[in-house]
Protein backbone atom coordinates (compact mmCIF):
# COMPACT_ATOMS: atom_id res chain seq x y z
CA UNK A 1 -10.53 -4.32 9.43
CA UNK A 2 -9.28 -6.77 12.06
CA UNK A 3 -5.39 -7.64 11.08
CA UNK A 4 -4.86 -11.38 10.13
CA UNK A 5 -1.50 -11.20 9.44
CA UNK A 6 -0.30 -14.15 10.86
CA UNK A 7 -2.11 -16.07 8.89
CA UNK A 8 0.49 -14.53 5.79
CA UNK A 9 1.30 -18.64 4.86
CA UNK A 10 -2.44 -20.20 4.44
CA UNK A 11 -3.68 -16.98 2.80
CA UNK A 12 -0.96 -17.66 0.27
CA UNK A 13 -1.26 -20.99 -0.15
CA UNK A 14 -5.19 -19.99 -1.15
CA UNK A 15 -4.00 -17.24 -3.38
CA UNK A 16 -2.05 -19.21 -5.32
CA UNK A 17 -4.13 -21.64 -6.43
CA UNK A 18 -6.83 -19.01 -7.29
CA UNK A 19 -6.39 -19.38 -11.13
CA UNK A 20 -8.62 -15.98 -11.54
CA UNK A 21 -6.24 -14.01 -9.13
CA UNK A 22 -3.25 -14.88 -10.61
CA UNK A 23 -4.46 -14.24 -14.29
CA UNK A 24 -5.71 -10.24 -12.75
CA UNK A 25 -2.63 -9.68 -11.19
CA UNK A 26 -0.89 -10.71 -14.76
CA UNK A 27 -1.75 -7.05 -15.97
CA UNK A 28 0.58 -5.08 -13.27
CA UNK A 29 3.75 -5.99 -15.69
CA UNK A 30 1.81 -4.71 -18.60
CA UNK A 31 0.09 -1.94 -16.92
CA UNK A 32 1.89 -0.06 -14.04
CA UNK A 33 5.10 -1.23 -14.73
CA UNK A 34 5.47 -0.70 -17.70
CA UNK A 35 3.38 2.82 -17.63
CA UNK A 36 5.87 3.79 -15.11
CA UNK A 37 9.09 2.92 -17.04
CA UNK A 38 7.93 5.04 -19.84
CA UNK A 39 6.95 8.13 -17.26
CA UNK A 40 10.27 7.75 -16.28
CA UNK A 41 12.13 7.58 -19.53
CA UNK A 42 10.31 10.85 -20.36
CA UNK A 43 11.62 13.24 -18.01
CA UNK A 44 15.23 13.71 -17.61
CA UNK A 45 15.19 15.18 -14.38
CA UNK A 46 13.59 11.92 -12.84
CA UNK A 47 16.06 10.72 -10.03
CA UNK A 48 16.91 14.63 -9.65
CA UNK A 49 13.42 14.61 -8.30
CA UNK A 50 13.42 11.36 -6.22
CA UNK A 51 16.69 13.19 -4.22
CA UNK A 52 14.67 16.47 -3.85
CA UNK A 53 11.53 14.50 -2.72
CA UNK A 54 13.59 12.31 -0.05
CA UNK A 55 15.00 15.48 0.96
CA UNK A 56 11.46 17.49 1.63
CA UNK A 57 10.21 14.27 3.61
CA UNK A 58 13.38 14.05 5.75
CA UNK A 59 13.60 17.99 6.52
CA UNK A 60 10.11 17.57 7.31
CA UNK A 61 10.49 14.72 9.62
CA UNK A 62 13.45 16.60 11.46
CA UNK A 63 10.71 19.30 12.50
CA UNK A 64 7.35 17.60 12.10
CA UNK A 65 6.29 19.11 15.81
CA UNK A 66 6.76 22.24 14.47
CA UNK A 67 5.28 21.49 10.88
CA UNK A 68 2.37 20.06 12.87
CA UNK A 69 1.63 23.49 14.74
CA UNK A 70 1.93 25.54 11.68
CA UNK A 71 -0.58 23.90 10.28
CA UNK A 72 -3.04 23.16 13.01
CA UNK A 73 -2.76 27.32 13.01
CA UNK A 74 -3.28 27.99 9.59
CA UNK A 75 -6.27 25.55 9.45
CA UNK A 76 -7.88 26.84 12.16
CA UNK A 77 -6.79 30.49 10.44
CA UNK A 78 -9.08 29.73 7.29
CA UNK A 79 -12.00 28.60 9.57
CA UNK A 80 -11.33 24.72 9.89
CA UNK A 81 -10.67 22.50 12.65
CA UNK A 82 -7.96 20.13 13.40
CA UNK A 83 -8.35 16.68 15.63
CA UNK A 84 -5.08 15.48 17.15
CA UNK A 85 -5.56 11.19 17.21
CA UNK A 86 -3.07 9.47 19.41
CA UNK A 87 -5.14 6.08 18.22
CA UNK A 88 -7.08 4.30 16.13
CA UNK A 89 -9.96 4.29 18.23
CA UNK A 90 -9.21 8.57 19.19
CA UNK A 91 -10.07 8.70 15.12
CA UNK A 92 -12.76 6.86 14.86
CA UNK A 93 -14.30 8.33 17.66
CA UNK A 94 -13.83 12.20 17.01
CA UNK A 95 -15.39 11.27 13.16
CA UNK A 96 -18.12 9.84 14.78
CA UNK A 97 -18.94 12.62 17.02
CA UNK A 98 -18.32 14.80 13.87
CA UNK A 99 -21.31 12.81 11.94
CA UNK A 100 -23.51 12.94 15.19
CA UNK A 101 -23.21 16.50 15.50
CA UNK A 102 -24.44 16.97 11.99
CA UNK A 103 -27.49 14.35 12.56
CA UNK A 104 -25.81 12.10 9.66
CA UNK A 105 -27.26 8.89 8.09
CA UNK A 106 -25.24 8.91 5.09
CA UNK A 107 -21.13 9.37 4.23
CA UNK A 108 -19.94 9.14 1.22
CA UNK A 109 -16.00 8.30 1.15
CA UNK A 110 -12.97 8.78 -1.15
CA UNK A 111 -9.99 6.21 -0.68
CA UNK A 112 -8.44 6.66 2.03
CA UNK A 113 -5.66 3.94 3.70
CA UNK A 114 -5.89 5.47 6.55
CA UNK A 115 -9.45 5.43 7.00
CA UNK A 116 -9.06 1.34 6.57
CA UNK A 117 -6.32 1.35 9.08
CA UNK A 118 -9.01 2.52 11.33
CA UNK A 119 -11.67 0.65 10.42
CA UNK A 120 -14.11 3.41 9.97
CA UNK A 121 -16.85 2.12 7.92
CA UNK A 122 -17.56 -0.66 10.32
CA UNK A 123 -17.64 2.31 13.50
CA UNK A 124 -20.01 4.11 11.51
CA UNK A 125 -22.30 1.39 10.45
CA UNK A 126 -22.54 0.45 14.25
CA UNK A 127 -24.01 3.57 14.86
CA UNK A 128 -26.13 3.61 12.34
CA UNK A 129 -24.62 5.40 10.07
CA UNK A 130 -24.16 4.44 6.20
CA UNK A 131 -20.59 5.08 4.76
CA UNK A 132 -20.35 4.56 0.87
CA UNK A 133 -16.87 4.24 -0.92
CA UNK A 134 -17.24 6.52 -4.03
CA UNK A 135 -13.83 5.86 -5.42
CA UNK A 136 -14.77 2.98 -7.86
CA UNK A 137 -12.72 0.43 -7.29
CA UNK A 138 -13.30 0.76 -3.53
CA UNK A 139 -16.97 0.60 -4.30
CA UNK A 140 -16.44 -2.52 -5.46
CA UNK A 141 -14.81 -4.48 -2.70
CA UNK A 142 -17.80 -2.58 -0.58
CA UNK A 143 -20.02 -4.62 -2.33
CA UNK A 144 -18.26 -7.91 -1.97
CA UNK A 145 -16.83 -6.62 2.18
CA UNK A 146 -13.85 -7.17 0.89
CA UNK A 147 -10.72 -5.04 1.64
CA UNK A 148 -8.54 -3.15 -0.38
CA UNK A 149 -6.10 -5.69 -2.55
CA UNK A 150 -3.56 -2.76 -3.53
CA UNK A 151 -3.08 0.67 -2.17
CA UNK A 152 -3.77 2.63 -5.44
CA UNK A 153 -6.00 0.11 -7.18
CA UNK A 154 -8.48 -1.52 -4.65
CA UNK A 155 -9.97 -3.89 -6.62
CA UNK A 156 -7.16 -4.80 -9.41
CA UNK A 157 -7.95 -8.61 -8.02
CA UNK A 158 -10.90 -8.60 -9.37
CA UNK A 159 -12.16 -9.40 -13.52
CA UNK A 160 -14.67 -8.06 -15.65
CA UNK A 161 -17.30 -11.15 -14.92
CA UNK A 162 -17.41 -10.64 -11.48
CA UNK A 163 -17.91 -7.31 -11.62
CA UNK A 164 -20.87 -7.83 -13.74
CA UNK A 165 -22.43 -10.41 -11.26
CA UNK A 166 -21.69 -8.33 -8.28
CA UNK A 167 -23.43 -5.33 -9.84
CA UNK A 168 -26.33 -7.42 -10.77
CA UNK A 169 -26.79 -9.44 -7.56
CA UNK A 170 -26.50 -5.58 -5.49
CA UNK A 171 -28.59 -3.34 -8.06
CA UNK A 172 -31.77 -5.20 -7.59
CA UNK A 173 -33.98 -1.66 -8.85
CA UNK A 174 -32.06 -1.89 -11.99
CA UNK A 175 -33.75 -3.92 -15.26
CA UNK A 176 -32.55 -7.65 -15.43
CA UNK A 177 -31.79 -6.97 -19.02
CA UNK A 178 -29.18 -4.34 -19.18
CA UNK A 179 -26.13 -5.10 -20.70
CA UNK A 180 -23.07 -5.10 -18.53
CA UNK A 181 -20.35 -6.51 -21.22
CA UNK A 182 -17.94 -3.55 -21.32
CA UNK A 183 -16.35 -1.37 -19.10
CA UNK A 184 -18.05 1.36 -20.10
CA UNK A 185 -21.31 0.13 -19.07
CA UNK A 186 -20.17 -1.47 -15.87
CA UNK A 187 -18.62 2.43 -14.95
CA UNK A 188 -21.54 3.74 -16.57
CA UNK A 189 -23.93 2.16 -13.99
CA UNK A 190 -21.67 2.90 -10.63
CA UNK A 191 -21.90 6.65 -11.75
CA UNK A 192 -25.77 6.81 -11.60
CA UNK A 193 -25.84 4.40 -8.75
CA UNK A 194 -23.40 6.85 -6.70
CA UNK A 195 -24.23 10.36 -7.81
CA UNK A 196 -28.15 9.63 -5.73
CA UNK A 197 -25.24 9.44 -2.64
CA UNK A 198 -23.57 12.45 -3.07
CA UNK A 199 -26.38 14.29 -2.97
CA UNK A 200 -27.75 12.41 0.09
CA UNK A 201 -24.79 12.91 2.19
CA UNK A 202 -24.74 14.88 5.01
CA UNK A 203 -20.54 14.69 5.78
CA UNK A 204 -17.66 13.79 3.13
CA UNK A 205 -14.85 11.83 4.23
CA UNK A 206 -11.65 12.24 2.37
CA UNK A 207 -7.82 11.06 2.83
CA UNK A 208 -5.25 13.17 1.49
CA UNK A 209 -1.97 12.60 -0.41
CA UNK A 210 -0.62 15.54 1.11
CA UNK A 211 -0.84 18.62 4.04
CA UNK A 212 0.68 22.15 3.80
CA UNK A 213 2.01 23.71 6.48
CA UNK A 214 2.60 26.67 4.76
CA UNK A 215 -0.94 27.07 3.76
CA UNK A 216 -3.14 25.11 5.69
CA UNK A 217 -4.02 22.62 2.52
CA UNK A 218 -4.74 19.18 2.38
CA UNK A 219 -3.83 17.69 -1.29
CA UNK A 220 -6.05 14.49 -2.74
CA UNK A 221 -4.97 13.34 -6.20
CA UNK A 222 -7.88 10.79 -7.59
CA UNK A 223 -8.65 9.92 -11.49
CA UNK A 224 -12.45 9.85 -11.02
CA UNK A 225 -13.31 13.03 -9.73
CA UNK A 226 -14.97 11.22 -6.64
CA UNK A 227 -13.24 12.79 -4.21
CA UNK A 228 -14.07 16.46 -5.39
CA UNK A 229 -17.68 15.46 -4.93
CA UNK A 230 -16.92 13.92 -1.70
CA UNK A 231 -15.31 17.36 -0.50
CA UNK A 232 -17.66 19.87 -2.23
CA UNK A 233 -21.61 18.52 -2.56
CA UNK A 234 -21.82 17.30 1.35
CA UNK A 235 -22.23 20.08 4.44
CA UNK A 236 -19.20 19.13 6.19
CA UNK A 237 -15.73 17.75 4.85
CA UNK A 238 -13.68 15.32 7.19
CA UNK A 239 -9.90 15.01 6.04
CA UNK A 240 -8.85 11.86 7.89
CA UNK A 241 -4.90 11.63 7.29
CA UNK A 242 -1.61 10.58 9.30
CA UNK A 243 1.24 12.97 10.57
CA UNK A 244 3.72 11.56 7.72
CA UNK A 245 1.46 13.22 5.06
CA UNK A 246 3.04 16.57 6.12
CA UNK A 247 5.13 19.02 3.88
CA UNK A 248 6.21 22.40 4.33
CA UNK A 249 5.50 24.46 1.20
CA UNK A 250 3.51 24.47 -1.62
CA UNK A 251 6.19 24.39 -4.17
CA UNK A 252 7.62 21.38 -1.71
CA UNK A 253 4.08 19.37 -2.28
CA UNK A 254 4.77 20.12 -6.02
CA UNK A 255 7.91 18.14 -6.27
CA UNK A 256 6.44 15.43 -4.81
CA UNK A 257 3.44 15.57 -6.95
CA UNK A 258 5.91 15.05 -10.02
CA UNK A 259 7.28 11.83 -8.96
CA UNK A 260 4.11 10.37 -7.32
CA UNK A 261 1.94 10.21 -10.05
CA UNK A 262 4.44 8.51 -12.51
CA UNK A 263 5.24 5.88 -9.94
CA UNK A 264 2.29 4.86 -9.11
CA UNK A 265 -0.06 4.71 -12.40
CA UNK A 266 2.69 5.91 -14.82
CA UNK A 267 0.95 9.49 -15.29
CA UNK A 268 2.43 12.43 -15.84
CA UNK A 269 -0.18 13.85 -13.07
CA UNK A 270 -3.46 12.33 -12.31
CA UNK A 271 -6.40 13.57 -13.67
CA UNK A 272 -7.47 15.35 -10.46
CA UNK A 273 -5.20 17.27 -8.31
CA UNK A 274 -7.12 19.10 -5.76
CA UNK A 275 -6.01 21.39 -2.96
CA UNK A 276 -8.21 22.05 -0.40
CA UNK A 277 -8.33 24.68 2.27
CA UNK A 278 -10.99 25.59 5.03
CA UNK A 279 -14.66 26.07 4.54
CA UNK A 280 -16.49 27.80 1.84
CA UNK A 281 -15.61 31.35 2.43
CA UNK A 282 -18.39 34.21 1.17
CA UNK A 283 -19.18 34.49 -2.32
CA UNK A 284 -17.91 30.53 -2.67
CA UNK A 285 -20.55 29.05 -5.60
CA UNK A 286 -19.97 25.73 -3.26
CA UNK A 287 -17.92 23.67 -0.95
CA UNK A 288 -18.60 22.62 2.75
CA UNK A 289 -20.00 24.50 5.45
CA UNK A 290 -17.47 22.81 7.93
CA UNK A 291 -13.87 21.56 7.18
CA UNK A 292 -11.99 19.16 9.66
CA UNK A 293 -8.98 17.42 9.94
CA UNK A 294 -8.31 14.34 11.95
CA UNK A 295 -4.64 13.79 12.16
CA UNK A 296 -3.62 9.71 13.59
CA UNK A 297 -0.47 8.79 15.28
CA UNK A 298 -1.13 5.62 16.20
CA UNK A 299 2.01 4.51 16.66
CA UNK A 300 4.24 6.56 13.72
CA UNK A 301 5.70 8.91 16.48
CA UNK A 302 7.38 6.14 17.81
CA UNK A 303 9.50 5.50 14.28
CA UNK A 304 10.35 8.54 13.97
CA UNK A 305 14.93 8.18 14.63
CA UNK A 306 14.53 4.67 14.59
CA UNK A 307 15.19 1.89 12.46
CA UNK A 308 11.62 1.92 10.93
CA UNK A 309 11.88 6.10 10.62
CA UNK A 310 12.76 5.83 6.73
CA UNK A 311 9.54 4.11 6.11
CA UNK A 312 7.52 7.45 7.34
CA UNK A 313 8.77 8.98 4.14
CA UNK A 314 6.42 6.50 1.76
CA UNK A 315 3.77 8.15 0.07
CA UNK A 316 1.49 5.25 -0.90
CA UNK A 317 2.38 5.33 -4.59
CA UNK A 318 1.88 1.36 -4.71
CA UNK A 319 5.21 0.90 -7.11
CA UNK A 320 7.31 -1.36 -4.49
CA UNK A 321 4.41 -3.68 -4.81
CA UNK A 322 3.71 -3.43 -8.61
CA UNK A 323 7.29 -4.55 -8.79
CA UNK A 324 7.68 -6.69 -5.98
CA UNK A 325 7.13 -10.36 -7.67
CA UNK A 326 5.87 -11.87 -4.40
CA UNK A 327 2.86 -9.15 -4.41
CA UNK A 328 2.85 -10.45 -8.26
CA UNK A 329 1.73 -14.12 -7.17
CA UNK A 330 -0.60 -13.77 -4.48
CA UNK A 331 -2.07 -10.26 -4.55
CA UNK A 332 -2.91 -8.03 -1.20
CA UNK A 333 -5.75 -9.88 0.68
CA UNK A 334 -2.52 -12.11 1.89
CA UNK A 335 -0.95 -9.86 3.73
CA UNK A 336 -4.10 -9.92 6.31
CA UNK A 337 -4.53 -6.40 6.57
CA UNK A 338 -4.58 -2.84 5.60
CA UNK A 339 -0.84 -2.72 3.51
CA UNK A 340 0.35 -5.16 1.06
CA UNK A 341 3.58 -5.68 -0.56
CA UNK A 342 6.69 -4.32 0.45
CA UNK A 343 5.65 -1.25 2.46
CA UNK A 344 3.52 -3.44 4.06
CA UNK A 345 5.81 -5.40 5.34
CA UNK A 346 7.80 -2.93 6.98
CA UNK A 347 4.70 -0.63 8.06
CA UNK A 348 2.29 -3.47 9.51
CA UNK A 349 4.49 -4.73 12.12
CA UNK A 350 5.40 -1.08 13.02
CA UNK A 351 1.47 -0.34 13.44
CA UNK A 352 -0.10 -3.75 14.90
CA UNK A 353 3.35 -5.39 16.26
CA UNK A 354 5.46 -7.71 15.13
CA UNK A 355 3.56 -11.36 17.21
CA UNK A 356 0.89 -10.60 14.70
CA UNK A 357 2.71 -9.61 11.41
CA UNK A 358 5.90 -11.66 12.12
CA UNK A 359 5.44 -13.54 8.67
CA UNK A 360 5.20 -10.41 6.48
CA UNK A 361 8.95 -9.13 6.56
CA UNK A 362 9.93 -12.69 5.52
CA UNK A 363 7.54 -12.19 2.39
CA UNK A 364 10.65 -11.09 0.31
CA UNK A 365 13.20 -12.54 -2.18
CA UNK A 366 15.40 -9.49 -1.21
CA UNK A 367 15.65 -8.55 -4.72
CA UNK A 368 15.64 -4.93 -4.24
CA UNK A 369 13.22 -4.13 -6.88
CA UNK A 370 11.28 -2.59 -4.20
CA UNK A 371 13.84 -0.13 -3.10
CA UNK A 372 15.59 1.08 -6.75
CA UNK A 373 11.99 2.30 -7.83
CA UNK A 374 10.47 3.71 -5.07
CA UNK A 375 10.46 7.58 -5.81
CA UNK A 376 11.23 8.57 -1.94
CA UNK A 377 14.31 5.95 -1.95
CA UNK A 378 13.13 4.23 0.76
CA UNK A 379 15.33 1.13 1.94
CA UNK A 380 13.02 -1.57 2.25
CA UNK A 381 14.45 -4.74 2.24
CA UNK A 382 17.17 -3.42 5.11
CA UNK A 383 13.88 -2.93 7.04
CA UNK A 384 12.02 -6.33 6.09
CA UNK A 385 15.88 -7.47 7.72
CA UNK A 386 15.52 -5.34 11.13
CA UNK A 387 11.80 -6.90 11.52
CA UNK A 388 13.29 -10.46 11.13
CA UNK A 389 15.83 -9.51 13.64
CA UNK A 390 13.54 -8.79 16.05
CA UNK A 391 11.41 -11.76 15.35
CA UNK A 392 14.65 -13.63 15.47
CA UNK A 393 15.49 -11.98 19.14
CA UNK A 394 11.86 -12.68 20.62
CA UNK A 395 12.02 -16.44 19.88
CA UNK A 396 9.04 -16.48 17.26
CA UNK A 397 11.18 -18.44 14.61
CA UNK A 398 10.34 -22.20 14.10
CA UNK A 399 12.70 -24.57 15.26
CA UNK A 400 13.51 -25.96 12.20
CA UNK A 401 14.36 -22.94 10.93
CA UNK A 402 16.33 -21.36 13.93
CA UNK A 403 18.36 -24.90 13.71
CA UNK A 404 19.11 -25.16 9.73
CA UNK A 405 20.07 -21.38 10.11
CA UNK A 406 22.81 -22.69 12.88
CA UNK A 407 23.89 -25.19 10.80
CA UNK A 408 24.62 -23.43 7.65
CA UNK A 409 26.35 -20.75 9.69
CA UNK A 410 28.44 -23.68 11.19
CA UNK A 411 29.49 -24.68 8.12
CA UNK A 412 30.11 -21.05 6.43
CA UNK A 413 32.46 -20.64 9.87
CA UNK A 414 34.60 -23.82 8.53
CA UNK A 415 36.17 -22.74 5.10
CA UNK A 416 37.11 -26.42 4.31
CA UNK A 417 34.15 -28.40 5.94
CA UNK A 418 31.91 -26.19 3.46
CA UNK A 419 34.13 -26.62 0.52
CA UNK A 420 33.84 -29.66 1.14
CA UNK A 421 29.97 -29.81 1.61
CA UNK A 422 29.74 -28.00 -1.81
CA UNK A 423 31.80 -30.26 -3.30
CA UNK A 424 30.18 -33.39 -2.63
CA UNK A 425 26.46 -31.72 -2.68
CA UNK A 426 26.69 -29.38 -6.05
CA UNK A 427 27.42 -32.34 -8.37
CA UNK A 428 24.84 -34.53 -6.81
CA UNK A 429 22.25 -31.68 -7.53
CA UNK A 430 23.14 -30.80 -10.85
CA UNK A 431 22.53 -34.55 -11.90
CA UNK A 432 18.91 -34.30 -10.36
CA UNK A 433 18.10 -31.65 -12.60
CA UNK A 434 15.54 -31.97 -15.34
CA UNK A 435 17.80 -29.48 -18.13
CA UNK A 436 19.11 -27.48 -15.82
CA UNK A 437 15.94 -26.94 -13.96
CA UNK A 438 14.21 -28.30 -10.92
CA UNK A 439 10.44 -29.04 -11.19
CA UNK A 440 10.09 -30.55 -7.59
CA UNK A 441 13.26 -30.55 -4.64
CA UNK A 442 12.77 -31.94 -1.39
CA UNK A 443 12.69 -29.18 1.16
CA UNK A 444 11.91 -26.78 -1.47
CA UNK A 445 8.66 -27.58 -2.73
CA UNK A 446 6.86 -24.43 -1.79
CA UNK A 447 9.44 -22.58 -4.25
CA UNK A 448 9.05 -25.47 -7.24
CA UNK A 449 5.57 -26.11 -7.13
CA UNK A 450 4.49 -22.56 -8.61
CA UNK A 451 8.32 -22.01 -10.26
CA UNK A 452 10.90 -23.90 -11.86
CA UNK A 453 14.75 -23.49 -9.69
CA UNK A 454 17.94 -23.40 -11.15
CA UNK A 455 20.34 -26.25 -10.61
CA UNK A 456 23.49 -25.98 -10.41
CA UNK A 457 26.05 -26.73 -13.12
CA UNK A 458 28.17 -29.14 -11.19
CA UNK A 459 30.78 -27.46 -10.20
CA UNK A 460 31.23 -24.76 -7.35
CA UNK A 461 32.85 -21.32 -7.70
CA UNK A 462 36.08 -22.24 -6.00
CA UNK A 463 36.34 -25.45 -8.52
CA UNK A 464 35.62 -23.09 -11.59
CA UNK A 465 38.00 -20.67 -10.24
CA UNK A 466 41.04 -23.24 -10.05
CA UNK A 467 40.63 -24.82 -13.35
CA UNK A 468 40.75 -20.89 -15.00
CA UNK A 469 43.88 -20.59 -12.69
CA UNK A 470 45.34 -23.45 -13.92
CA UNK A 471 44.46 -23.04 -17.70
CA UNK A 472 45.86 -19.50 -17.14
């Protein structure tokens, strides 16, 4: 997928007038969110868990060179192989050379992030190969060549009606008069549609959630069950996955486990939890002939001690964006690439630089939703600050803002000229609004013409303050 980041404002401005988009993402507040509060609420031990999770990632991070050998040598150990990519393009090219080797025209796919970061499907359809997504809801945006709209739930942007037409306009060898009104049906008719692919294809491509040094394991957690047949039914099993997703120990992958799940869909564990090491072995009833890991860099070497090295602890649980209420108005396809949401924000321009995905840290009402539930306690909105820093430092900002930033600071320097401003302004703005509320406010009509704003009471802090001084 070719980033189009900077174009963060127009695919907005389109995204929130898309009456259909915003009524989809309505459900996140009644589905994640408040799945997740509950998950919480039911185990005590909760923020114990987020501390011992940070602490596995960051002890991790401190030795990840030597993580990374341990488990290149236990993989290779239980008969697999492991592909060190510096890039994007190293990836794509050493699972392409994987697929040729095995004479593949088909690949089926689990989710995988990281296999949209590098842009996999569209190398393997140029060679004439044919990837298809298995995980549902990234079957779905296949259909439409759409990207991912959220990191755990691909297709959350989409409703039940256009599901129905997109299945009826692609399954052409299907009768004209099935019914397609429930959910059921619609999942009903991806499963016999897919299941002819898994047993067509010649390689399975998988992400993972997790590695194990320890053991050699890569960990997928999925609700469908697609990515076990992904893994098992195909000859050869490709693990594409980034050097972040490392962990020492198996009882250190555990703890994570327990707070990924309930952040992200509000489960106590998902359905599927499934731990994969090496190739069949003798006497295996199934699994592939050949296992291989592809491990990317591209470019998450160069956090690591930095100001962007907190972010490497994420673990794509998708709950800084369920909660994050800019993600909540305009869904994922804004963000112009791979990431949405908060993580995104701090991630993208780490990945494709800042020129291009300048407008994403900005993307933020710094309320720090973001950053009190994510389960790794990752600071994100001090990072979204460092990016506009940067952007600040390499002259990117408009004028108009660079200038009104100069002159409020002015003013904040001069104690009485901003009293004074405050004084004069505050009252004048209070009598402008409509019961206490702003519907429309010159020079802040991209806020009020989706929201309502505040207006002040008519008096400022320091006023208030002096009267209660004096009364007192």
């Amino acid at each position: 997928m070719k980033p189009v980041s900077h174009a963060f404002k127009d695919n907005a401005k389109q995204a929130l007038a898309d009456e259909p988009l915003r009524r989809a993402l309505g459900g996140i507040k009644h589905g994640f969110v408040a799945n997740r509060a509950k998950a919480r609420a039911k185990l005590p031990e909760f923020e114990r868990l987020r501390d011992e999770a940070r602490a596995v990632k960051e002890h991790t991070l401190a030795h990840l060179d030597l993580y990374l050998e341990a488990y290149e040598k236990k993989v290779t150990e239980t008969g697999g192989h492991v592909h060190w990519a510096a890039t994007a393009a190293d990836a794509r090219a050493a699972i392409l050379q994987i697929c040729q080797a095995a004479g593949a025209k088909t690949v089926t796919k689990g989710k995988s992030m990281v296999g949209e970061e590098i842009a996999i499907n569209e190398h393997l359809e140029a060679a004439g190969i044919t990837p298809v997504e298995t995980d549902l809801g990234e079957y779905l945006i296949q259909l439409r060549h759409e990207p991912p709209s959220h990191i755990i739930a691909p297709a959350i942007h989409l409703n039940k009606g256009q599901v129905e037409a997109d299945f009826r306009r692609e399954h052409t060898d299907l009768p004209d008069n099935r019914v397609l009104e429930e959910p059921a049906q619609l999942v009903a008719e991806a499963r016999a549609v897919l299941r002819k692919q898994f047993l067509a294809a010649d390689v399975g491509i998988t992400g993972a959630n997790l590695l194990i040094a320890e053991t050699g394991t890569s960990v997928i957690v999925t609700n469908e069950g697609n990515g076990d047949l992904t893994q098992c039914l195909p000859r050869i099993h490709v693990v594409i996955t980034s050097i972040e997703k490392m962990v020492p120990t198996l009882e250190d992958a555990n703890t994570i486990l327990r707070v990924l799940a309930r952040s992200a869909t509000g489960q106590e564990c998902s359905t599927y939890t499934t731990f994969s090491t090496g190739p069949k072995r003798d006497g295996d009833p199934d699994g592939p002939d050949e296992y291989h890991v592809v491990v990317l860099d591209n470019g998450r070497s160069e956090m690591l001690g930095g100001q962007f090295h907190d972010m490497l602890r994420c673990i794509r649980c998708g709950a800084c964006m369920n909660h994050c209420p800019v993600y909540g108005a305009i869904g994922g396809h804004a963000y112009g690439w791979v990431y949405p949401g908060p993580m995104g924000a701090v991630l993208t321009p780490s990945l494709i630089g800042i020129d291009e995905a300048g407008n994403l840290p900005n993307a933020s009402t710094f309320c720090g939703r973001c950053e009190a539930v994510c389960p790794m306690r990752i600071p994100l909105p001090k990072m979204m600050r460092h990016w506009r820093e940067r952007e600040y430092e390499k002259g990117n900002t408009p004028a108009f803002y660079k200038l009104s930033l100069k002159a409020w600071a002015y003013a904040a320097k001069n104690p009485r000229l901003y009293q004074t401003l405050t004084g004069l302004l505050i009252p004048l703005l209070a009598r402008f609004g409509s019961k206490g509320r702003f519907r429309s406010l010159p020079l802040a009509s991209g806020w009020t013409r989706y929201r309502d704003l505040p207006a002040p009471q008519g008096k400022t802090f320091q006023q208030l303050w002096r009267a209660k001084e004096m009364r007192s």
